[in-house]
PDB file of N, CA and C in Angstrom:
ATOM      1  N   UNK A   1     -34.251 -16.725 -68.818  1.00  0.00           N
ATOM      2  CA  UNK A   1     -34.524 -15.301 -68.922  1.00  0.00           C
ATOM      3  C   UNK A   1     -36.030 -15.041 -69.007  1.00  0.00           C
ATOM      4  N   UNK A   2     -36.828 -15.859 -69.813  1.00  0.00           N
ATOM      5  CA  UNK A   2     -37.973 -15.820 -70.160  1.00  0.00           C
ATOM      6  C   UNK A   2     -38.616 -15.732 -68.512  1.00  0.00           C
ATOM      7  N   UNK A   3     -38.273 -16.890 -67.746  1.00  0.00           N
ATOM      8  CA  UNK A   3     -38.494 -17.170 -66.649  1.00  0.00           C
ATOM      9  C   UNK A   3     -39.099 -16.026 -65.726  1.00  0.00           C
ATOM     10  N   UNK A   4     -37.380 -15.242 -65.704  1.00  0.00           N
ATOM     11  CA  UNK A   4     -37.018 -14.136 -65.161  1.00  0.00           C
ATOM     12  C   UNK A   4     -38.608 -12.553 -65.190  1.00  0.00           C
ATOM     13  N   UNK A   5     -38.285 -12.595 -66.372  1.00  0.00           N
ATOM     14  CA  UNK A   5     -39.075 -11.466 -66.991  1.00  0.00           C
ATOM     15  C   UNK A   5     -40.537 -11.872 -66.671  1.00  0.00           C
ATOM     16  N   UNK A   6     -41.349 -13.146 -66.762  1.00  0.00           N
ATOM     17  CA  UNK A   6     -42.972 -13.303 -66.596  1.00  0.00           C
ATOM     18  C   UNK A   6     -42.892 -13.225 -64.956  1.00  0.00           C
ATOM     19  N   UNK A   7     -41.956 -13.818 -64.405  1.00  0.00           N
ATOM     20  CA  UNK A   7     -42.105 -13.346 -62.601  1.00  0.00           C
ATOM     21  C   UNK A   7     -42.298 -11.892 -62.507  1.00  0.00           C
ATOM     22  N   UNK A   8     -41.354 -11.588 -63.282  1.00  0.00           N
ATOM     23  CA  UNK A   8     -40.944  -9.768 -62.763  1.00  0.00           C
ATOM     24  C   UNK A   8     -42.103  -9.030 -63.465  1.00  0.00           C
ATOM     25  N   UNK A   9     -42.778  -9.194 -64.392  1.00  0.00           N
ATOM     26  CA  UNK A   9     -44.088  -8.644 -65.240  1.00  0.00           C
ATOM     27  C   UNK A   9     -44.875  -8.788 -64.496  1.00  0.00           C
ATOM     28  N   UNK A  10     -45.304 -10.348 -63.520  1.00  0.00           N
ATOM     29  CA  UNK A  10     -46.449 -10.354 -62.587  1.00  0.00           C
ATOM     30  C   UNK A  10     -46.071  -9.200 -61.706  1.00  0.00           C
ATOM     31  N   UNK A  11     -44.891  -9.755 -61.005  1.00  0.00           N
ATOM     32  CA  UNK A  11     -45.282  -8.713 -59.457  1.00  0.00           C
ATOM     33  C   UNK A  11     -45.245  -7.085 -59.447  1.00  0.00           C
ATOM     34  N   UNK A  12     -44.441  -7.068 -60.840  1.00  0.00           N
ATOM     35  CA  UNK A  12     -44.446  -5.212 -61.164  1.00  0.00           C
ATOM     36  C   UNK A  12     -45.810  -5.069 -61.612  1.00  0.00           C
ATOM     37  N   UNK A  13     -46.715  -5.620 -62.041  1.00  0.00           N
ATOM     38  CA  UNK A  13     -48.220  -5.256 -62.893  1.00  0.00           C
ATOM     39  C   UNK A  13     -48.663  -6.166 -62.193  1.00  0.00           C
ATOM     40  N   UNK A  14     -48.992  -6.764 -60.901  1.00  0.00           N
ATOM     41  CA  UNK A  14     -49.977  -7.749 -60.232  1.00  0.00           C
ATOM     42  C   UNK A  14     -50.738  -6.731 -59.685  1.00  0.00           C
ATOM     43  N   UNK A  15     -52.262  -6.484 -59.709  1.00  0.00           N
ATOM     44  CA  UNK A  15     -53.341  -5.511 -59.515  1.00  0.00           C
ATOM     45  C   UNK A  15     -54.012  -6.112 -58.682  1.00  0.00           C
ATOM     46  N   UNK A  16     -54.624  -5.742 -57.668  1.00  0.00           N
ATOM     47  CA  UNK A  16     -55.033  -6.294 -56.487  1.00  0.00           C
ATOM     48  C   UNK A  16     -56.229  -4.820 -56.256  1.00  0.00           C
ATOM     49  N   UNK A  17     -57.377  -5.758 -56.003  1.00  0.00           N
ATOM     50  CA  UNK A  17     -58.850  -5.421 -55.875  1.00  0.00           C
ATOM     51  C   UNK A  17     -59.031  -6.212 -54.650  1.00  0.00           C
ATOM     52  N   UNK A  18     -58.975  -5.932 -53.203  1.00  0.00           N
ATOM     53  CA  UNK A  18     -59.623  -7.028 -52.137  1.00  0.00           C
ATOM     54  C   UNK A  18     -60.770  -6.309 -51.864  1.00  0.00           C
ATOM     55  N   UNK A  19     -61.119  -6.970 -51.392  1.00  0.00           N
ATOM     56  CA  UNK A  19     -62.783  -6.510 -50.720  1.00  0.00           C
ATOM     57  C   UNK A  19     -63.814  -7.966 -50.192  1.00  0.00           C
ATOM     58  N   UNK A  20     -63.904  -7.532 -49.317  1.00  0.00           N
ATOM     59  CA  UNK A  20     -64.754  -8.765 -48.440  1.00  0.00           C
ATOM     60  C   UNK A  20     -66.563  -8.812 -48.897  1.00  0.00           C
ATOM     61  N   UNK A  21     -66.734  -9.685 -49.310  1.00  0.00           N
ATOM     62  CA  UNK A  21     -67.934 -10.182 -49.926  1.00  0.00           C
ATOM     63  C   UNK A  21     -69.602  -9.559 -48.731  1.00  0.00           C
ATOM     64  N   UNK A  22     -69.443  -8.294 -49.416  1.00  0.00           N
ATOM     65  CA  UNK A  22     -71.120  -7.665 -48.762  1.00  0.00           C
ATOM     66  C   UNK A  22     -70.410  -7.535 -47.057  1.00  0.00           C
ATOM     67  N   UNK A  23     -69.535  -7.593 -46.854  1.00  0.00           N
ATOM     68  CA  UNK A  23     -69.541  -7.717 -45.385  1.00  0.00           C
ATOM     69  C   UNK A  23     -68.141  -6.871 -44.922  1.00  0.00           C
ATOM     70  N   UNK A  24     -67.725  -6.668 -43.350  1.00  0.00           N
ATOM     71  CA  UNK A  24     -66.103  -5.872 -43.214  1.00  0.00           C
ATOM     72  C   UNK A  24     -65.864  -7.003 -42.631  1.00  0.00           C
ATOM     73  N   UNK A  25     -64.626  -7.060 -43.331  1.00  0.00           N
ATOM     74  CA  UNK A  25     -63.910  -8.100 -42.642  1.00  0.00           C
ATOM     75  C   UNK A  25     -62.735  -7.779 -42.549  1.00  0.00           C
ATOM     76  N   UNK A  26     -62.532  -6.404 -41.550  1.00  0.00           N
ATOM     77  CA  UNK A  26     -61.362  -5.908 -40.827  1.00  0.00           C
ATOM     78  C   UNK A  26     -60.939  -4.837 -41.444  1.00  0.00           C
ATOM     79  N   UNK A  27     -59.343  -4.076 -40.685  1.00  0.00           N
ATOM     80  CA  UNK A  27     -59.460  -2.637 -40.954  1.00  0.00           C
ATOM     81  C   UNK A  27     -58.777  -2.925 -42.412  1.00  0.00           C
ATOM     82  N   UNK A  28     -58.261  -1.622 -42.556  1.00  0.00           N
ATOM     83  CA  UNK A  28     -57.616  -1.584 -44.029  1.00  0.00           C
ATOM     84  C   UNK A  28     -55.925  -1.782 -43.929  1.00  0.00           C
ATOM     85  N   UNK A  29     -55.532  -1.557 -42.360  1.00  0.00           N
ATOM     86  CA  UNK A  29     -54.590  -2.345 -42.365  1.00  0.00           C
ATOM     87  C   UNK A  29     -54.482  -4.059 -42.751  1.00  0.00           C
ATOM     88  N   UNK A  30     -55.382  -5.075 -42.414  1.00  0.00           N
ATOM     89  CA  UNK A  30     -55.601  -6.227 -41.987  1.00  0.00           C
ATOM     90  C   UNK A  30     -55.651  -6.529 -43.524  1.00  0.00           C
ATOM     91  N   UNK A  31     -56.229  -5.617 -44.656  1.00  0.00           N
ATOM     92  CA  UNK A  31     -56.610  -5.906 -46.167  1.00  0.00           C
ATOM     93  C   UNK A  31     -55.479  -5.832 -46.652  1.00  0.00           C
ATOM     94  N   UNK A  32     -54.458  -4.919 -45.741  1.00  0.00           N
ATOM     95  CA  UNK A  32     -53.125  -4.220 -47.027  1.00  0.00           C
ATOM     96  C   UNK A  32     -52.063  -6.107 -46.718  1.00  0.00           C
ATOM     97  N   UNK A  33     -52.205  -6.090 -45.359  1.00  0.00           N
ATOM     98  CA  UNK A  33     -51.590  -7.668 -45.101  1.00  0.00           C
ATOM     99  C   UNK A  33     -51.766  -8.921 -45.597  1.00  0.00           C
ATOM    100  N   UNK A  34     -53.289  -8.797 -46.057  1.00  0.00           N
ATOM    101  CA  UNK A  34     -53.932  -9.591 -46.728  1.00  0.00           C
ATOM    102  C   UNK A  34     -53.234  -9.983 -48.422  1.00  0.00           C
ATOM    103  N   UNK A  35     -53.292  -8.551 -48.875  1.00  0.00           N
ATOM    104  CA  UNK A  35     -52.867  -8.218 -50.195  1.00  0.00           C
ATOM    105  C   UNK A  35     -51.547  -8.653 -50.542  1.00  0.00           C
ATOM    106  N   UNK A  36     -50.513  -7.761 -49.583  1.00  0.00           N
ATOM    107  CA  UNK A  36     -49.186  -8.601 -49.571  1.00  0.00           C
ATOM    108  C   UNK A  36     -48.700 -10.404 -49.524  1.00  0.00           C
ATOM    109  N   UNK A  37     -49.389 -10.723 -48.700  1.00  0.00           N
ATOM    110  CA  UNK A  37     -49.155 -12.898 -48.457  1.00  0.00           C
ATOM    111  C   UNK A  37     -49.781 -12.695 -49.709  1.00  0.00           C
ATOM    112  N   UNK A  38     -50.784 -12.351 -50.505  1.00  0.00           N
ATOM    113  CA  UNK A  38     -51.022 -12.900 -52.015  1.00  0.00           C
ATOM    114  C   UNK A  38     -50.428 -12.350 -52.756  1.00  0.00           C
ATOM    115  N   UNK A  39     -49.717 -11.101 -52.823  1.00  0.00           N
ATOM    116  CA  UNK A  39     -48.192 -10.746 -54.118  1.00  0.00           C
ATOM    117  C   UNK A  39     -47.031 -12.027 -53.855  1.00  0.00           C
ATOM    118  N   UNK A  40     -46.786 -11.683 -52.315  1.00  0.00           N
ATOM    119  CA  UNK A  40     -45.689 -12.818 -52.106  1.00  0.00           C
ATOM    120  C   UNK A  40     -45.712 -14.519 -52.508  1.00  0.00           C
ATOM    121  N   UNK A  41     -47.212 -14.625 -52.324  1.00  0.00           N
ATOM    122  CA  UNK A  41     -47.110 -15.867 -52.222  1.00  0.00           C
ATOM    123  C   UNK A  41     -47.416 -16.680 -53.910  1.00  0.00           C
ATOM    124  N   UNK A  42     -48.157 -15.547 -54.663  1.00  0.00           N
ATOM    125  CA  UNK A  42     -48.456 -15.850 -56.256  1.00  0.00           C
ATOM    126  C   UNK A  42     -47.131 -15.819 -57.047  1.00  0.00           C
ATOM    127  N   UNK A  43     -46.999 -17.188 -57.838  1.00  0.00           N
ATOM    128  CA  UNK A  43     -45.924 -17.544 -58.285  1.00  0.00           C
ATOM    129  C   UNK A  43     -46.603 -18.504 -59.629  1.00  0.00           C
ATOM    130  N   UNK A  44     -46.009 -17.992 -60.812  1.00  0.00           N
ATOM    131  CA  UNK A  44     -46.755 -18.587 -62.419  1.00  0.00           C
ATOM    132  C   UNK A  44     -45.266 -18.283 -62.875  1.00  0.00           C
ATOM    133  N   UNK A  45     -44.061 -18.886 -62.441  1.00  0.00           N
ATOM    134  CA  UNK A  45     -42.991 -19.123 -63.081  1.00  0.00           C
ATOM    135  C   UNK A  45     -43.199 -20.262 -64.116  1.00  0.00           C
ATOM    136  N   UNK A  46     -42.546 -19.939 -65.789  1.00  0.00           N
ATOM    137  CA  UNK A  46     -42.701 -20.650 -66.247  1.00  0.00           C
ATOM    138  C   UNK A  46     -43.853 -21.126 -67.044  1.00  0.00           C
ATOM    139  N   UNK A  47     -45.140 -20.055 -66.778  1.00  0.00           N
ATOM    140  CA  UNK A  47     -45.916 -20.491 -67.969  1.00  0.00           C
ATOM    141  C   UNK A  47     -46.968 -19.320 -68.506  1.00  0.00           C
ATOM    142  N   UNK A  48     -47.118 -19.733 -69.515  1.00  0.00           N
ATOM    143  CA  UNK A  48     -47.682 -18.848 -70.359  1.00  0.00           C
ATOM    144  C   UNK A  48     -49.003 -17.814 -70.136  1.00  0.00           C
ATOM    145  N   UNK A  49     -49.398 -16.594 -69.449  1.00  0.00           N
ATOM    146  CA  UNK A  49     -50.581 -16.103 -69.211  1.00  0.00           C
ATOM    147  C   UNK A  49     -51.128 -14.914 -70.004  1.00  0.00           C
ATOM    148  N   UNK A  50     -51.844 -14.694 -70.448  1.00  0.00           N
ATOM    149  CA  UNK A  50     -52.467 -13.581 -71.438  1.00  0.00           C
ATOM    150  C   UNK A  50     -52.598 -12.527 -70.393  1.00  0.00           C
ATOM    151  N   UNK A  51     -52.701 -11.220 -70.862  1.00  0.00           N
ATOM    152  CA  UNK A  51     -53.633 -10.552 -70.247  1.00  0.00           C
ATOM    153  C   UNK A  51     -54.823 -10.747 -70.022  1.00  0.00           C
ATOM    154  N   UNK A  52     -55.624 -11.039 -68.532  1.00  0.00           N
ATOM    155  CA  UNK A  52     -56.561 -11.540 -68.024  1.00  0.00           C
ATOM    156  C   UNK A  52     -57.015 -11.075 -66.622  1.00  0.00           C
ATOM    157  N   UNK A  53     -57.937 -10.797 -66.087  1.00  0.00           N
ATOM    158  CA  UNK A  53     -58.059 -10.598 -64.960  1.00  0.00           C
ATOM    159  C   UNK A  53     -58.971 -12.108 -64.565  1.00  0.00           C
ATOM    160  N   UNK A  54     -59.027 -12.402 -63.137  1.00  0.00           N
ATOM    161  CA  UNK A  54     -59.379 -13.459 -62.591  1.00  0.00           C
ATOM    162  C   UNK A  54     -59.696 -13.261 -60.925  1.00  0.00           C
ATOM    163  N   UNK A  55     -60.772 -13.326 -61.291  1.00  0.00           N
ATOM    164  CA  UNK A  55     -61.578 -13.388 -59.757  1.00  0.00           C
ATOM    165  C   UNK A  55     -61.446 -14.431 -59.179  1.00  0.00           C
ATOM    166  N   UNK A  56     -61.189 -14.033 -57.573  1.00  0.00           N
ATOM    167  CA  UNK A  56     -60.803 -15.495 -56.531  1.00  0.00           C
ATOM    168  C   UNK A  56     -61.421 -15.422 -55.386  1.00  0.00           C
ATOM    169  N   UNK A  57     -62.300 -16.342 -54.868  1.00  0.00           N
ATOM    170  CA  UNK A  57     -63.422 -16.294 -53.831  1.00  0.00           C
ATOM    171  C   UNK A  57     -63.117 -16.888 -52.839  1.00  0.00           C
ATOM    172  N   UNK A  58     -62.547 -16.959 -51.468  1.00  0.00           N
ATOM    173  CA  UNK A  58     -61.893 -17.851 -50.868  1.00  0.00           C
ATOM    174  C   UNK A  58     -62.484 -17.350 -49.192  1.00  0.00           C
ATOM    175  N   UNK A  59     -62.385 -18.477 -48.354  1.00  0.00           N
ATOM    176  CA  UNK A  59     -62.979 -18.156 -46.861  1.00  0.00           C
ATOM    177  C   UNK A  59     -61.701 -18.847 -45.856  1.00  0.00           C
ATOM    178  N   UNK A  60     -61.255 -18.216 -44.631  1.00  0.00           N
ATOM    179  CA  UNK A  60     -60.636 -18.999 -43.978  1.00  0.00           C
ATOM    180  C   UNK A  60     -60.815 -19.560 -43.066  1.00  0.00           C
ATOM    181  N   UNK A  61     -60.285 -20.559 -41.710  1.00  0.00           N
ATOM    182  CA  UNK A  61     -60.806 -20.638 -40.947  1.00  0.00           C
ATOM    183  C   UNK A  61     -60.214 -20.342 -39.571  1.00  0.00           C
ATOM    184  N   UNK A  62     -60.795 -20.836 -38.365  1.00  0.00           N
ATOM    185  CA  UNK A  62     -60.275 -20.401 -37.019  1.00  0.00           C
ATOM    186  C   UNK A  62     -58.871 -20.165 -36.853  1.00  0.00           C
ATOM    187  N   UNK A  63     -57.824 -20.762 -37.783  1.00  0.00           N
ATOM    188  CA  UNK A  63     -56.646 -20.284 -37.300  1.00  0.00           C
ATOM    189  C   UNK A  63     -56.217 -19.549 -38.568  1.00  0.00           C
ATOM    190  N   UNK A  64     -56.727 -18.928 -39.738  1.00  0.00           N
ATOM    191  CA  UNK A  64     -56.323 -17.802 -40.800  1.00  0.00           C
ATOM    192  C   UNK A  64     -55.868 -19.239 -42.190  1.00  0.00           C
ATOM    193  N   UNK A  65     -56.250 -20.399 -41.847  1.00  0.00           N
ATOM    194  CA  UNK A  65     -55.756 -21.122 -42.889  1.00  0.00           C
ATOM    195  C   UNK A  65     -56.986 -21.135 -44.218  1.00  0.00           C
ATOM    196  N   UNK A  66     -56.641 -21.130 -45.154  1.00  0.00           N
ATOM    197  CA  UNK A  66     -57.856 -21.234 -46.255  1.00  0.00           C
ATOM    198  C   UNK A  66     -58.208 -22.432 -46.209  1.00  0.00           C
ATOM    199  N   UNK A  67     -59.599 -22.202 -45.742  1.00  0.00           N
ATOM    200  CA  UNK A  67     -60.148 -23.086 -46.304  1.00  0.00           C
ATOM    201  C   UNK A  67     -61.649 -24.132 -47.291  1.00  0.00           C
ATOM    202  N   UNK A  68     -61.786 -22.814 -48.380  1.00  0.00           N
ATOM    203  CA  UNK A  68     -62.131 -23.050 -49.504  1.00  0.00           C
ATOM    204  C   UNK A  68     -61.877 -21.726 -50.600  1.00  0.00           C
ATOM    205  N   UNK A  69     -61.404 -22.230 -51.732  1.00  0.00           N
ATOM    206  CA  UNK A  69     -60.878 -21.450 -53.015  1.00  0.00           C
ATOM    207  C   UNK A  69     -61.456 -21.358 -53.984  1.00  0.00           C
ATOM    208  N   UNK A  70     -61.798 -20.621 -54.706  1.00  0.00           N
ATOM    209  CA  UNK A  70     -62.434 -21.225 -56.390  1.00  0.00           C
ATOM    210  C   UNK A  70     -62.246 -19.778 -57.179  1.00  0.00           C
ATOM    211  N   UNK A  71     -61.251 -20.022 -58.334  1.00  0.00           N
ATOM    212  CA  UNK A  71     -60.974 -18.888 -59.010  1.00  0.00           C
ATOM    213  C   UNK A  71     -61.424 -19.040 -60.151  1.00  0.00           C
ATOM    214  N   UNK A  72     -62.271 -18.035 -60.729  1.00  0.00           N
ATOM    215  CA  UNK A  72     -63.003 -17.912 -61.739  1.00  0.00           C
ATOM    216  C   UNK A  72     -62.477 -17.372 -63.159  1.00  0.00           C
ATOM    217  N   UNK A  73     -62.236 -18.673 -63.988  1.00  0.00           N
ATOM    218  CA  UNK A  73     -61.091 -17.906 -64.978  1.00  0.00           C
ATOM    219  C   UNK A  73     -61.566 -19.353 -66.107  1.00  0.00           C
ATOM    220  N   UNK A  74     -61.379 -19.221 -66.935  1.00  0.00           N
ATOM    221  CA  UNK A  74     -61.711 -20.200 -68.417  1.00  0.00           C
ATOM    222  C   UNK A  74     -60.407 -21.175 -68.777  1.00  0.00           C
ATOM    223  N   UNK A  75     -59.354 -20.451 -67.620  1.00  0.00           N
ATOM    224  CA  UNK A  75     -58.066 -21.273 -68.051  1.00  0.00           C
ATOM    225  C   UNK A  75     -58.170 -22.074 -67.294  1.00  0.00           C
ATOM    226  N   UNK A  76     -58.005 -23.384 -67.230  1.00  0.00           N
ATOM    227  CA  UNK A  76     -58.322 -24.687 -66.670  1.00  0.00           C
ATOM    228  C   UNK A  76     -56.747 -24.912 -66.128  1.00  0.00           C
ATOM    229  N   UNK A  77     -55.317 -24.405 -66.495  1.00  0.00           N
ATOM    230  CA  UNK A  77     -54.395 -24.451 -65.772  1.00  0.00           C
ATOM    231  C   UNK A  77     -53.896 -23.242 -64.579  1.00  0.00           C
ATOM    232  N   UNK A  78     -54.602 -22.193 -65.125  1.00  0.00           N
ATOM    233  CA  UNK A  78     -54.267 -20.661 -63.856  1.00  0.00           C
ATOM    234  C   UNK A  78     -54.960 -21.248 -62.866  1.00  0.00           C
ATOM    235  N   UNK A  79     -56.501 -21.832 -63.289  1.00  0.00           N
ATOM    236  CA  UNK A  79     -56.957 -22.175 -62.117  1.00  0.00           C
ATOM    237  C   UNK A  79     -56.986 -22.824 -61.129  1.00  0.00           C
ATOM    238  N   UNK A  80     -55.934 -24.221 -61.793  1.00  0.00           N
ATOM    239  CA  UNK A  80     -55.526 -25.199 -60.707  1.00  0.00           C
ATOM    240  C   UNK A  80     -54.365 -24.506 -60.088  1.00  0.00           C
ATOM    241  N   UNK A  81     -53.260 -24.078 -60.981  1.00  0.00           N
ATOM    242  CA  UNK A  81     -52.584 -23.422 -60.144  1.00  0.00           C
ATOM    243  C   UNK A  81     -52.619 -22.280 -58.833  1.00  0.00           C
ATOM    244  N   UNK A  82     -53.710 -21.490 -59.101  1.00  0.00           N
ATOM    245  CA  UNK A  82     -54.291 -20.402 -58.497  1.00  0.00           C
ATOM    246  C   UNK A  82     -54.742 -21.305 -57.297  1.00  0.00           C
ATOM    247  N   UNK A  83     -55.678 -21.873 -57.248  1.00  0.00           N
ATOM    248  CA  UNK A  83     -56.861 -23.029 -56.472  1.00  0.00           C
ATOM    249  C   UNK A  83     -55.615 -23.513 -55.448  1.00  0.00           C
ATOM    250  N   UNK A  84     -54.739 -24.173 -55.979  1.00  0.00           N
ATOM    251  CA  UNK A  84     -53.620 -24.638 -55.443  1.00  0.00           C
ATOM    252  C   UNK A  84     -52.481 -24.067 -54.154  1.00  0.00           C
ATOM    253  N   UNK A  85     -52.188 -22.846 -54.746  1.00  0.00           N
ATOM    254  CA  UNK A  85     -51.520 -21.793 -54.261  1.00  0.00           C
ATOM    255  C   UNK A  85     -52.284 -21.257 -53.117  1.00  0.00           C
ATOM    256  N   UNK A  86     -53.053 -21.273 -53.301  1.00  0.00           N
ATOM    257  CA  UNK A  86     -54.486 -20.521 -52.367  1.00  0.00           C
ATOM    258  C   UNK A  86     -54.441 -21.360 -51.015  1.00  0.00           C
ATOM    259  N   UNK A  87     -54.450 -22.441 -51.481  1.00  0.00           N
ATOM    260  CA  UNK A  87     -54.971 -23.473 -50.519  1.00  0.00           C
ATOM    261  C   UNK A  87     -53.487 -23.760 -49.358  1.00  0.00           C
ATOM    262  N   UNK A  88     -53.031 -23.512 -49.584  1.00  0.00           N
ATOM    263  CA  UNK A  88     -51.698 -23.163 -48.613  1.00  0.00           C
ATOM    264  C   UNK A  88     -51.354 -22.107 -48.035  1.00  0.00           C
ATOM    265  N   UNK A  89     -52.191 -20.650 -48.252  1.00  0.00           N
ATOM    266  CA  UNK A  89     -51.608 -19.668 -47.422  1.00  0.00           C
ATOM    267  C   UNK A  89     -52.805 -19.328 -46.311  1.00  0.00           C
ATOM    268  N   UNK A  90     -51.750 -18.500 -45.629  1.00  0.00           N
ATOM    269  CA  UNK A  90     -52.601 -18.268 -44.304  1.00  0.00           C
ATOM    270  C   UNK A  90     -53.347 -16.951 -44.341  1.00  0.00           C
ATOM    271  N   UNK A  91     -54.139 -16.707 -43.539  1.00  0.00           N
ATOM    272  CA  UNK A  91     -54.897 -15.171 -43.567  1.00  0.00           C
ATOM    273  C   UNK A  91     -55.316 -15.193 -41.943  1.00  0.00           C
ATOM    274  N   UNK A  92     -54.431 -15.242 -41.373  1.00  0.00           N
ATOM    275  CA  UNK A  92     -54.775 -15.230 -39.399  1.00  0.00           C
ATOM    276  C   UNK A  92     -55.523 -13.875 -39.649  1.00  0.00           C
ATOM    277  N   UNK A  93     -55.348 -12.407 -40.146  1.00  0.00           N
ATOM    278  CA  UNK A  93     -55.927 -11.157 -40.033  1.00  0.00           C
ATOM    279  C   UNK A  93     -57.384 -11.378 -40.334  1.00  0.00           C
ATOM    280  N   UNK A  94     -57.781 -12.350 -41.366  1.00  0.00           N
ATOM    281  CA  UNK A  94     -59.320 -12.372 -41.745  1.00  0.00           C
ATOM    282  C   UNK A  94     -60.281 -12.913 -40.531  1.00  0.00           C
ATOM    283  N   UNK A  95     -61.619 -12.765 -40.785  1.00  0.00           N
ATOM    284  CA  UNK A  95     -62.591 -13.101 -39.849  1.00  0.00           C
ATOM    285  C   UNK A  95     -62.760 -14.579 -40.399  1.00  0.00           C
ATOM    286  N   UNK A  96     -62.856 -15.312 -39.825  1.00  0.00           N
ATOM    287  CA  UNK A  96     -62.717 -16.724 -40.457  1.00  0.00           C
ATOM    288  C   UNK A  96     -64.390 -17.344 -41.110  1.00  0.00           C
ATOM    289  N   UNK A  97     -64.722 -17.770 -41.939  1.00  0.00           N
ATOM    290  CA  UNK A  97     -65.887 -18.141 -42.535  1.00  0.00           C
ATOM    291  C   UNK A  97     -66.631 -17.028 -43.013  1.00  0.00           C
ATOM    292  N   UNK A  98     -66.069 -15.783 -43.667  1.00  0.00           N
ATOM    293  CA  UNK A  98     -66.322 -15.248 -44.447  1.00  0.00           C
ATOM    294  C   UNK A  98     -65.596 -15.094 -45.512  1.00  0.00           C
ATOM    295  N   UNK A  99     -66.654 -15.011 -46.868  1.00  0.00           N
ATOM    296  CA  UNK A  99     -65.973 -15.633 -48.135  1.00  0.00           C
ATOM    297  C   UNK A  99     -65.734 -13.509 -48.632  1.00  0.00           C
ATOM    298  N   UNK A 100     -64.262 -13.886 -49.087  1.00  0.00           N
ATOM    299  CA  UNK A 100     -63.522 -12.980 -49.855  1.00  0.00           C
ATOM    300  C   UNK A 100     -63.245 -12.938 -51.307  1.00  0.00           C
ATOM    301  N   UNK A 101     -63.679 -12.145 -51.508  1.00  0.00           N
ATOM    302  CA  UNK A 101     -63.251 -11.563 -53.192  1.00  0.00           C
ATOM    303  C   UNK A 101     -62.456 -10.969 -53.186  1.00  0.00           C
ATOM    304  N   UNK A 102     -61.140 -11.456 -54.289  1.00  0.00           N
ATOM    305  CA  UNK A 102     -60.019 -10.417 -54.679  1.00  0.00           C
ATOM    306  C   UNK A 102     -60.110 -10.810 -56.415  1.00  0.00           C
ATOM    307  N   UNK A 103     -59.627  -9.574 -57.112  1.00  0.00           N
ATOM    308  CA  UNK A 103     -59.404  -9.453 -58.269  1.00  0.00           C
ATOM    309  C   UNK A 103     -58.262  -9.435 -59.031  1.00  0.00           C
ATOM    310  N   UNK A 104     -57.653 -10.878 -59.576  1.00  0.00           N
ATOM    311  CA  UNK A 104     -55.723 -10.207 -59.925  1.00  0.00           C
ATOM    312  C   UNK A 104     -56.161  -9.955 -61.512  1.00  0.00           C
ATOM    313  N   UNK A 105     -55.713  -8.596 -61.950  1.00  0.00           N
ATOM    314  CA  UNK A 105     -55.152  -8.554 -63.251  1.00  0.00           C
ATOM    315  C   UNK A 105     -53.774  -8.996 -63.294  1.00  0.00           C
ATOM    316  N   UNK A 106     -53.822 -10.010 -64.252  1.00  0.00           N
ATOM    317  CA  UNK A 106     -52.147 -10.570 -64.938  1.00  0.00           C
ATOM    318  C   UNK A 106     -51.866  -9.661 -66.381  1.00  0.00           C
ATOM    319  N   UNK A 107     -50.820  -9.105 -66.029  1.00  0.00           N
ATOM    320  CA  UNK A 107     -50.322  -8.252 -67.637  1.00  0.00           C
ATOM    321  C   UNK A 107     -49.047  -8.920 -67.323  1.00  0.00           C
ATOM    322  N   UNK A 108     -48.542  -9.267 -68.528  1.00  0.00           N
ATOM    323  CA  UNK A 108     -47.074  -9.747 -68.574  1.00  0.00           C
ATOM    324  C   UNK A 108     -46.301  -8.854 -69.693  1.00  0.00           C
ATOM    325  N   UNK A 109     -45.146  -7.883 -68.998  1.00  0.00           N
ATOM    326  CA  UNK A 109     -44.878  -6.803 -69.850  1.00  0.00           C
ATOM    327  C   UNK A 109     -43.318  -7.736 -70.763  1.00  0.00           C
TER     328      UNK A 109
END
């Protein structure tokens, strides 16, 4: 149940800030697509997160695959997990080798 409820707390309260680092990197359709593969694809079943927000800096390449991550957070396990998660999804919509900033607030209701 516990389970249940910290999934369903992320994706009902997962807050999403994208914005491409000093630069456009596509329309605001291409950001809203962007936004979605990271609701869908962020998954912290199973463990414990405070209220926290956590900045994530990530670039992709020629075919939308990430490829470099680094999320800025003091928790040494969100971040591997985060780092982790990251490193497997795709972003074909992004301009490839430009680095992206997104912002998740985690509230777990």
């Amino acid at each position: 149940m516990k389970n249940v409820l910290i999934k369903t707390g992320l994706v009902l309260a997962l807050s999403l800030t994208f914005q491409a680092a000093k630069s456009n990197n596509g329309s605001d359709k291409d950001r809203n697509q962007a936004e979605k593969t990271i609701k869908e694809s962020l998954n912290f079943r199973g463990n414990s997160i405070s209220e926290q927000k956590v900045e994530i800096l990530f670039s992709t390449g020629k075919s939308g695959e990430v490829n470099f991550v680094l999320a800025k957070t003091a928790n040494e396990l969100l971040k591997k997990q985060i780092e982790k998660q990251f490193s497997n999804m795709q972003f074909p919509q992004l301009k490839q080798d430009v680095v992206n900033s997104i912002v998740i607030s985690f509230k777990i209701n």
